[in-house]
PDB file of N, CA and C in Angstrom:
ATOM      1  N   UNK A   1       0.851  -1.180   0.000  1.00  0.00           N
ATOM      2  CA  UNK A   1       0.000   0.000   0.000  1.00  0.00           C
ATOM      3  C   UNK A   1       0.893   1.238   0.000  1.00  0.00           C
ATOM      4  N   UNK A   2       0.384   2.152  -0.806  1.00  0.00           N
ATOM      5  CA  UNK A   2       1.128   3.854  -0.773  1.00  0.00           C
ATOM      6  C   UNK A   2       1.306   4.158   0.345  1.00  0.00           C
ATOM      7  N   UNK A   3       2.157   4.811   0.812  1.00  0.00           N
ATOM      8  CA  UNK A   3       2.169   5.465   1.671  1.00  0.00           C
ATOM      9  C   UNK A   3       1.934   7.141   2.158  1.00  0.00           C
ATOM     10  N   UNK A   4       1.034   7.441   1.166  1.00  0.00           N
ATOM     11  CA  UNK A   4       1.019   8.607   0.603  1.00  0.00           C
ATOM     12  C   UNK A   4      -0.031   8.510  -0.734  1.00  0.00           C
ATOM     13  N   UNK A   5      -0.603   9.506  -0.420  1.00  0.00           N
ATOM     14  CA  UNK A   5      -1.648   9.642  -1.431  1.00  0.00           C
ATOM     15  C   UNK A   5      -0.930  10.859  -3.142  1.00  0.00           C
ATOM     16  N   UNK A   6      -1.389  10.419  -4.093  1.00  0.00           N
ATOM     17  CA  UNK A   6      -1.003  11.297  -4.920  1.00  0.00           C
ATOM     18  C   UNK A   6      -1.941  12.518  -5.014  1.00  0.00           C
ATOM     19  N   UNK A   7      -1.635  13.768  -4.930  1.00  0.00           N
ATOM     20  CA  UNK A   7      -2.735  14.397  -5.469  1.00  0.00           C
ATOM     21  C   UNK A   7      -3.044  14.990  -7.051  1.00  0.00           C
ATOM     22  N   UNK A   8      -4.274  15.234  -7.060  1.00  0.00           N
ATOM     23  CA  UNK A   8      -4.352  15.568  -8.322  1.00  0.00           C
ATOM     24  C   UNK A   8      -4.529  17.077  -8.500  1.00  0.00           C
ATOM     25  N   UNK A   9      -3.924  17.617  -9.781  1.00  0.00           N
ATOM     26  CA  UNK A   9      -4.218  19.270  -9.745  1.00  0.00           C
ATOM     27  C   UNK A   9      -4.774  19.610 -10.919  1.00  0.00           C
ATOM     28  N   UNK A  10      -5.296  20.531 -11.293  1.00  0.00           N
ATOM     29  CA  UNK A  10      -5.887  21.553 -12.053  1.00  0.00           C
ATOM     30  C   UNK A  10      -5.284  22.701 -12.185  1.00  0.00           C
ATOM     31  N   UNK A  11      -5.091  23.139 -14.231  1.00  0.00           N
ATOM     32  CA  UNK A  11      -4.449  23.932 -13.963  1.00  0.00           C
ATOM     33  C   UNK A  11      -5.308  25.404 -14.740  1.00  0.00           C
ATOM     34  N   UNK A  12      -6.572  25.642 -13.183  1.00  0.00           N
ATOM     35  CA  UNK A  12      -7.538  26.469 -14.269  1.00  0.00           C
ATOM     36  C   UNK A  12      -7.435  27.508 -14.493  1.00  0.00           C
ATOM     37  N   UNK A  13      -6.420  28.324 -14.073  1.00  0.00           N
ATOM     38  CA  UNK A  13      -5.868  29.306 -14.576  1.00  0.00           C
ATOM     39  C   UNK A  13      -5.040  29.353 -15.331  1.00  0.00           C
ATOM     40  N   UNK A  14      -4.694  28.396 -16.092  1.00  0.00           N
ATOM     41  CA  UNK A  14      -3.804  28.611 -17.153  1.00  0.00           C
ATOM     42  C   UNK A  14      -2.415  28.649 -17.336  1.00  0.00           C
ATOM     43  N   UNK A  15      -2.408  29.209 -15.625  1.00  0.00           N
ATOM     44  CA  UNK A  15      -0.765  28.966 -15.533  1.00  0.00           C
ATOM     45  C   UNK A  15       0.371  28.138 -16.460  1.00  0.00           C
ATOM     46  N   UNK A  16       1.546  28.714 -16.937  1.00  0.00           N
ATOM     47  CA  UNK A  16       2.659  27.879 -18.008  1.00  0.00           C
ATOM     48  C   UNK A  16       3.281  27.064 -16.880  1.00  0.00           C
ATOM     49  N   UNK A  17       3.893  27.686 -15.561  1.00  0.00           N
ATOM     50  CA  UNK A  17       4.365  26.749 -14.820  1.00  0.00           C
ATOM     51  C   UNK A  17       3.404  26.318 -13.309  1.00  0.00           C
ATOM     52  N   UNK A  18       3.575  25.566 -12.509  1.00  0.00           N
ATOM     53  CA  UNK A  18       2.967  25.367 -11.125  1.00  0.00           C
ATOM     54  C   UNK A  18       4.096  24.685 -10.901  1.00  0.00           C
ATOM     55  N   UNK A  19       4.820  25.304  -9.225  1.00  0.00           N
ATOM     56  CA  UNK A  19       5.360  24.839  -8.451  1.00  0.00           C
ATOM     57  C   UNK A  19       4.543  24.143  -7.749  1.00  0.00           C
ATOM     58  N   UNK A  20       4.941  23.216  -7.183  1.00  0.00           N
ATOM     59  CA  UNK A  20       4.632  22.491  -6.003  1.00  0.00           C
ATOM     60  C   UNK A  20       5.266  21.536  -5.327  1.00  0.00           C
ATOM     61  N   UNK A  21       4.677  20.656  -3.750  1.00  0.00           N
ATOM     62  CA  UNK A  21       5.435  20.287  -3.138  1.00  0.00           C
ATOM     63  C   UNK A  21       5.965  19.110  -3.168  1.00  0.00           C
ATOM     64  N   UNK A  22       5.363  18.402  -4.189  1.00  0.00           N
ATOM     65  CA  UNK A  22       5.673  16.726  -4.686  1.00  0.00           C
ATOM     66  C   UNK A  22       6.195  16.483  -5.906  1.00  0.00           C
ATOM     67  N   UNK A  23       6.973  15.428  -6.006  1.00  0.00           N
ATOM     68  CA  UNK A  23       7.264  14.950  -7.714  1.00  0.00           C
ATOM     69  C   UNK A  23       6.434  14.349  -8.089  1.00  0.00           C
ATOM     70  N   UNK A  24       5.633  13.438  -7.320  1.00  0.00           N
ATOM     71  CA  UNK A  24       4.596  12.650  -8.311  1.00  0.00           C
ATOM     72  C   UNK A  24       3.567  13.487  -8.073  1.00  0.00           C
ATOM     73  N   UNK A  25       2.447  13.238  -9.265  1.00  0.00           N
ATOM     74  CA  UNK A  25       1.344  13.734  -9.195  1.00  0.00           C
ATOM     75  C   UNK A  25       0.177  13.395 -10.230  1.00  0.00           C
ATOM     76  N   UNK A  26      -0.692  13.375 -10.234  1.00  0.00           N
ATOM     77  CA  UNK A  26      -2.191  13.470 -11.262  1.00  0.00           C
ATOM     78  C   UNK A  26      -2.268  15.227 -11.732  1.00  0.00           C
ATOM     79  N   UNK A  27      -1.826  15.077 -13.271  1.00  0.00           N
ATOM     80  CA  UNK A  27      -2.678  16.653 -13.783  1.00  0.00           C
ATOM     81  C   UNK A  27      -3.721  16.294 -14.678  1.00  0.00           C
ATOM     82  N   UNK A  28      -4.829  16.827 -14.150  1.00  0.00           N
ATOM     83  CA  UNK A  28      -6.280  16.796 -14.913  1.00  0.00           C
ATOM     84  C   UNK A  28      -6.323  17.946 -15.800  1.00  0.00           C
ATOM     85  N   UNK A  29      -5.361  18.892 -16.031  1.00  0.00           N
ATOM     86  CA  UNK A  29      -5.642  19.769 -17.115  1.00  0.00           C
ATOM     87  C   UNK A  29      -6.695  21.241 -16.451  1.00  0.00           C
ATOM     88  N   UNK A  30      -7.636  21.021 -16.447  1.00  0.00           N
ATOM     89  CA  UNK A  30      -8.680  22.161 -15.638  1.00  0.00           C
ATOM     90  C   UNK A  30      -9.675  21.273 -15.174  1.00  0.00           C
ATOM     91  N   UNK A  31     -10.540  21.717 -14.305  1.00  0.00           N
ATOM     92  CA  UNK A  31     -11.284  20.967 -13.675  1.00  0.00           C
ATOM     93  C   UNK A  31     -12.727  20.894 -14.045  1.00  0.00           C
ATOM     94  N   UNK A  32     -13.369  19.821 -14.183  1.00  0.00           N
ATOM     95  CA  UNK A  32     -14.122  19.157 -15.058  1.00  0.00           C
ATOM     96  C   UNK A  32     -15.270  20.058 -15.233  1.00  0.00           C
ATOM     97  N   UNK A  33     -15.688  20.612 -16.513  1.00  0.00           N
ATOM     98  CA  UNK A  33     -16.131  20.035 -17.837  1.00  0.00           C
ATOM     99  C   UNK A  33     -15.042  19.575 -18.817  1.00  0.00           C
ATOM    100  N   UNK A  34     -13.648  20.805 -18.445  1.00  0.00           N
ATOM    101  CA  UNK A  34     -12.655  21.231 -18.906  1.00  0.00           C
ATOM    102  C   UNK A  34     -11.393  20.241 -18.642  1.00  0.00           C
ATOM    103  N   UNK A  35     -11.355  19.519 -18.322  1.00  0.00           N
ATOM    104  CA  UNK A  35     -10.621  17.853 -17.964  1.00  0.00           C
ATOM    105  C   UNK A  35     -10.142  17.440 -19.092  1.00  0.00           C
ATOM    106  N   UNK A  36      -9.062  17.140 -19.220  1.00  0.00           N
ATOM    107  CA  UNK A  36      -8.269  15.695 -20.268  1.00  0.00           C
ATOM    108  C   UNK A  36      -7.787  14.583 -19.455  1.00  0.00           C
ATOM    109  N   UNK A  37      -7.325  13.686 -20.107  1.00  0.00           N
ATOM    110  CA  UNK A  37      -7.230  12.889 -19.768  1.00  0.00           C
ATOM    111  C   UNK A  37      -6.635  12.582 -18.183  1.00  0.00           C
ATOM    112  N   UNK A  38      -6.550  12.012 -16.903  1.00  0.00           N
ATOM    113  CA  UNK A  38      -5.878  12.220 -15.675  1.00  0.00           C
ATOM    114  C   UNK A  38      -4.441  11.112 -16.168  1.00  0.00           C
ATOM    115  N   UNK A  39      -3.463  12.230 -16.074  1.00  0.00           N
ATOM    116  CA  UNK A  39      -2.165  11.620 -16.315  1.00  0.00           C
ATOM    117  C   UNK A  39      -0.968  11.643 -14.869  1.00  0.00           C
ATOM    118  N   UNK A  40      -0.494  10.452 -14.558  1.00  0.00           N
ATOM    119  CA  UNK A  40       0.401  10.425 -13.583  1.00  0.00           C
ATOM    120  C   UNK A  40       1.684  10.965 -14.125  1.00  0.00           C
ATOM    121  N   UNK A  41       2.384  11.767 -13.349  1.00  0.00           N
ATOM    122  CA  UNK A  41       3.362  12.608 -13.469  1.00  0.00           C
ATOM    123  C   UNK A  41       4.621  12.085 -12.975  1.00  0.00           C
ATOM    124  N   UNK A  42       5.588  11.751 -12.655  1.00  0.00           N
ATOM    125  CA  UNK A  42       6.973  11.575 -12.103  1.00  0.00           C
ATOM    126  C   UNK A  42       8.082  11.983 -12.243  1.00  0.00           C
ATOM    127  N   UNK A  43       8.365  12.778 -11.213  1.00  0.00           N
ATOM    128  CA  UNK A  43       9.638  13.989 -11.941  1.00  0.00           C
ATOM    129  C   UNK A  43      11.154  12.877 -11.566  1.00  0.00           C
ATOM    130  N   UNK A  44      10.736  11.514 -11.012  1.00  0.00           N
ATOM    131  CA  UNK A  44      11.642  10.779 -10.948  1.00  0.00           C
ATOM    132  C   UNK A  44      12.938  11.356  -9.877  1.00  0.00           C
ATOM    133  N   UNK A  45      14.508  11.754 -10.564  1.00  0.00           N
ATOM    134  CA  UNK A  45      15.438  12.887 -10.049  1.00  0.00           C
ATOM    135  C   UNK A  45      15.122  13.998 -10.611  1.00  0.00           C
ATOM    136  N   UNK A  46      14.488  14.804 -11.610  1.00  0.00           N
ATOM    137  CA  UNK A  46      14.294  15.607 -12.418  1.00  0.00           C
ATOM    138  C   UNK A  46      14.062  16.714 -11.127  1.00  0.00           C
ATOM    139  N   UNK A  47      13.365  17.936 -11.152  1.00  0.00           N
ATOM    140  CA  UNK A  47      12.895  19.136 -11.103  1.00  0.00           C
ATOM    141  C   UNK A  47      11.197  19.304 -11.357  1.00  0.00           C
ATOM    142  N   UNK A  48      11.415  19.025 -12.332  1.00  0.00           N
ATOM    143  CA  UNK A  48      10.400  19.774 -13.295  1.00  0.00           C
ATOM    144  C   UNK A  48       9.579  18.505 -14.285  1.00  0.00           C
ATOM    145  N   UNK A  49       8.555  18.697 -14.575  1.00  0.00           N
ATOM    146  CA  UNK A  49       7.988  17.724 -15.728  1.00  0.00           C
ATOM    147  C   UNK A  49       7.029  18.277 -16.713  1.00  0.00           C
ATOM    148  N   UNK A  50       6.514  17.870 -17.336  1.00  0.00           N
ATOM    149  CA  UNK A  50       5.924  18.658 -18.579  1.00  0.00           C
ATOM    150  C   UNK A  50       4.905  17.770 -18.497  1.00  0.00           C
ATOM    151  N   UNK A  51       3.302  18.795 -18.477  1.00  0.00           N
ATOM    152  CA  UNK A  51       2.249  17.757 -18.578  1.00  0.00           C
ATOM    153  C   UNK A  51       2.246  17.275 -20.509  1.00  0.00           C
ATOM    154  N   UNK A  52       2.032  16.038 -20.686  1.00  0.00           N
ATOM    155  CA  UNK A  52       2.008  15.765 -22.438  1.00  0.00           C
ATOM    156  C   UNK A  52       0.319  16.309 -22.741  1.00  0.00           C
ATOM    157  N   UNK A  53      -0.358  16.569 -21.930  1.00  0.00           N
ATOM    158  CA  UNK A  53      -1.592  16.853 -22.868  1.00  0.00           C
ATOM    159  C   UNK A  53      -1.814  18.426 -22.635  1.00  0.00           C
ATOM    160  N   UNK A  54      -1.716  18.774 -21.364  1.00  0.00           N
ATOM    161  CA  UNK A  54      -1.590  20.655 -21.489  1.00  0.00           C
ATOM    162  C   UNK A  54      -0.550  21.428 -21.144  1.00  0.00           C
ATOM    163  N   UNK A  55       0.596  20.660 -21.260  1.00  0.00           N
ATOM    164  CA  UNK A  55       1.815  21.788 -21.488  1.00  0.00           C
ATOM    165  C   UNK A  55       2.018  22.713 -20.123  1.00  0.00           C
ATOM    166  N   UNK A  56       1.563  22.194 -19.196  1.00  0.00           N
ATOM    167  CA  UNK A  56       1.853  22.811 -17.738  1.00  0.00           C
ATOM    168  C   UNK A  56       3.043  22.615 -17.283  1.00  0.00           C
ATOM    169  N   UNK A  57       3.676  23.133 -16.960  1.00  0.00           N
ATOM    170  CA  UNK A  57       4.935  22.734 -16.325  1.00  0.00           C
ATOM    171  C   UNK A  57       5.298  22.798 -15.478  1.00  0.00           C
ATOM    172  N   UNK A  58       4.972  21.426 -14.221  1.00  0.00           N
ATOM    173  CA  UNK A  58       5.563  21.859 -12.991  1.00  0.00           C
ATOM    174  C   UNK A  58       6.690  21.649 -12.439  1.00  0.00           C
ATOM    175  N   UNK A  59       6.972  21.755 -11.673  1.00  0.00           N
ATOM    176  CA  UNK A  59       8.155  22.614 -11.271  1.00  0.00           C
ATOM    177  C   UNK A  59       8.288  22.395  -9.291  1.00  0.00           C
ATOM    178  N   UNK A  60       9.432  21.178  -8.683  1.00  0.00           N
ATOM    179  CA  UNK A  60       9.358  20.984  -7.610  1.00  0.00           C
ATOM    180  C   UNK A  60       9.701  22.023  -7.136  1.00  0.00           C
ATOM    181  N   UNK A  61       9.119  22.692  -5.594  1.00  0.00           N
ATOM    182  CA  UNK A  61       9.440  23.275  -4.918  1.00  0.00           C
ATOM    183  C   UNK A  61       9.178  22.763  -3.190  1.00  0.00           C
ATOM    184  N   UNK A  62      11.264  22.426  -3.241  1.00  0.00           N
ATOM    185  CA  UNK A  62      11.153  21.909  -1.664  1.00  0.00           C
ATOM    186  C   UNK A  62      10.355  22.859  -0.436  1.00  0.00           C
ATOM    187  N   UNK A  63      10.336  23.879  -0.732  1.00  0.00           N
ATOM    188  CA  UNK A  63       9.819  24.510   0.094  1.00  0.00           C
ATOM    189  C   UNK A  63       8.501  24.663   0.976  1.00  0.00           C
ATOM    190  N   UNK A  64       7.680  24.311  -0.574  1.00  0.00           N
ATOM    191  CA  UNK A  64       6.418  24.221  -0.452  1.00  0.00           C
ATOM    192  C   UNK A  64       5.699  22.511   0.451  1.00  0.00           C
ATOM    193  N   UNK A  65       4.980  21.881   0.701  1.00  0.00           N
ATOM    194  CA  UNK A  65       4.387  21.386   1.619  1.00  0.00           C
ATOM    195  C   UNK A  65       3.907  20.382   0.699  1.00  0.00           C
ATOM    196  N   UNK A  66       3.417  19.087   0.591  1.00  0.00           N
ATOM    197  CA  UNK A  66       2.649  18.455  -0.212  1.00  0.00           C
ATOM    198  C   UNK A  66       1.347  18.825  -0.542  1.00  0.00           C
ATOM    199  N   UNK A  67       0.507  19.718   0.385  1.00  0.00           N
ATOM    200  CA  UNK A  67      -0.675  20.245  -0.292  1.00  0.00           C
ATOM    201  C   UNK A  67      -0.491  21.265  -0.511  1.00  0.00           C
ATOM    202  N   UNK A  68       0.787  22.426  -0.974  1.00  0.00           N
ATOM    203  CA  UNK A  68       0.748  23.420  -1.565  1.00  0.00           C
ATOM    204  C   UNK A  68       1.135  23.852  -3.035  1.00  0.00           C
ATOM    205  N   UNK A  69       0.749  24.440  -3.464  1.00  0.00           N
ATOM    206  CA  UNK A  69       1.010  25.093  -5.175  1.00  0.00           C
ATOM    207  C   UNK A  69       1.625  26.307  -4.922  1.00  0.00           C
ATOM    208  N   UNK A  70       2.186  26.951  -6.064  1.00  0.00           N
ATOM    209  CA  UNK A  70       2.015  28.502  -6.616  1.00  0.00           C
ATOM    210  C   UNK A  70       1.915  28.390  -7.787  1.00  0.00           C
ATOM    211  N   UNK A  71       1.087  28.711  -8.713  1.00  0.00           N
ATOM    212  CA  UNK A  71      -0.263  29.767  -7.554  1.00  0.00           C
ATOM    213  C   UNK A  71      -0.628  28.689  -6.718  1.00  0.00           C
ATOM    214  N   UNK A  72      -1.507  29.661  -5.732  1.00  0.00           N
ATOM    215  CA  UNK A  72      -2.759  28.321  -5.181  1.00  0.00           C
ATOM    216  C   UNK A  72      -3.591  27.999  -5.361  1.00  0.00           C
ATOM    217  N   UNK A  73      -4.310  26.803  -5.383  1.00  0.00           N
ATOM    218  CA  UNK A  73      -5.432  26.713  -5.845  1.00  0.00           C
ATOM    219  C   UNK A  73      -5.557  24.924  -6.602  1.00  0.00           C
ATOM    220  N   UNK A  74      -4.384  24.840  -6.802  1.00  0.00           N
ATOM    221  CA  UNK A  74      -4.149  24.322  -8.132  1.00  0.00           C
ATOM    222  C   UNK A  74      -4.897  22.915  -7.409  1.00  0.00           C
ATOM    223  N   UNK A  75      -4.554  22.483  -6.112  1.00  0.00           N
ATOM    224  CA  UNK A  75      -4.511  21.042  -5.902  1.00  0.00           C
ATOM    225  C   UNK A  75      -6.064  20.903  -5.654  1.00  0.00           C
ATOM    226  N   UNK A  76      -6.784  19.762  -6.417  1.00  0.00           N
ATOM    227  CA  UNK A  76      -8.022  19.308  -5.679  1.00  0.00           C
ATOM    228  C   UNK A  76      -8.780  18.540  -4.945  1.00  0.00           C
ATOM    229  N   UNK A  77      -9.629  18.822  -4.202  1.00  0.00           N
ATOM    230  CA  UNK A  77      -9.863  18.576  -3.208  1.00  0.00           C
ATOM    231  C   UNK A  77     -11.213  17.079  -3.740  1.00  0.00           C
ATOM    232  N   UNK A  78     -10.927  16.090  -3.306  1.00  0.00           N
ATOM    233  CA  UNK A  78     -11.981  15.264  -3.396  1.00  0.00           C
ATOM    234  C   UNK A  78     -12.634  14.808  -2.395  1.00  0.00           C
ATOM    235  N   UNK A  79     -13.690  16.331  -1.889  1.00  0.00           N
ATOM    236  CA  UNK A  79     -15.020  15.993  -0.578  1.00  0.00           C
ATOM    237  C   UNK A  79     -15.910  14.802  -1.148  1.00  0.00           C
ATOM    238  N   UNK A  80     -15.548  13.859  -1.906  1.00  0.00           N
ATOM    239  CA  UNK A  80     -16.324  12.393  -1.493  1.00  0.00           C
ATOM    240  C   UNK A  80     -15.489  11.141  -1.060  1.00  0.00           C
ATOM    241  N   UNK A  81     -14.125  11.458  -0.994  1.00  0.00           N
ATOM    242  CA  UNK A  81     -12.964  10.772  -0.271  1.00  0.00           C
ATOM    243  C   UNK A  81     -13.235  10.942   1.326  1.00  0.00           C
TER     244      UNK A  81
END
């Protein structure tokens, strides 16, 4: 079992890059009507990763917390979990 949940983000502002506090992750693109496909992310040793369907680019930042972004906003919240 994970030990750790992945989260998933949205990037509905459009933003080119989103920092945040994890390498792995789910990007849904914008949040649904506006959704593509949910793709797992792994920046592996990398930095940075490139979503392949909307060109988001995030971007680790140790600083930040596992539920934080810049901007904010980005990570979503699933109130039926």
């Amino acid at each position: 079992m994970a030990d750790h949940a992945t989260p998933h983000l949205a990037n509905d502002a459009g933003a080119d890059k989103i920092f945040v506090g994890v390498k792995e992750l789910q990007c849904m693109g914008a949040r649904p009507p506006f959704d593509h496909p949910h793709v797992f992310l792994d920046m592996g040793q990398d930095t940075q990763v490139l979503c392949p369907y909307c060109s988001t680019l995030y971007v680790h930042d140790d600083r930040l917390h596992a539920d934080q972004t810049d901007p904010r906003g980005a990570i979503v919240i699933d109130h039926a979990a």
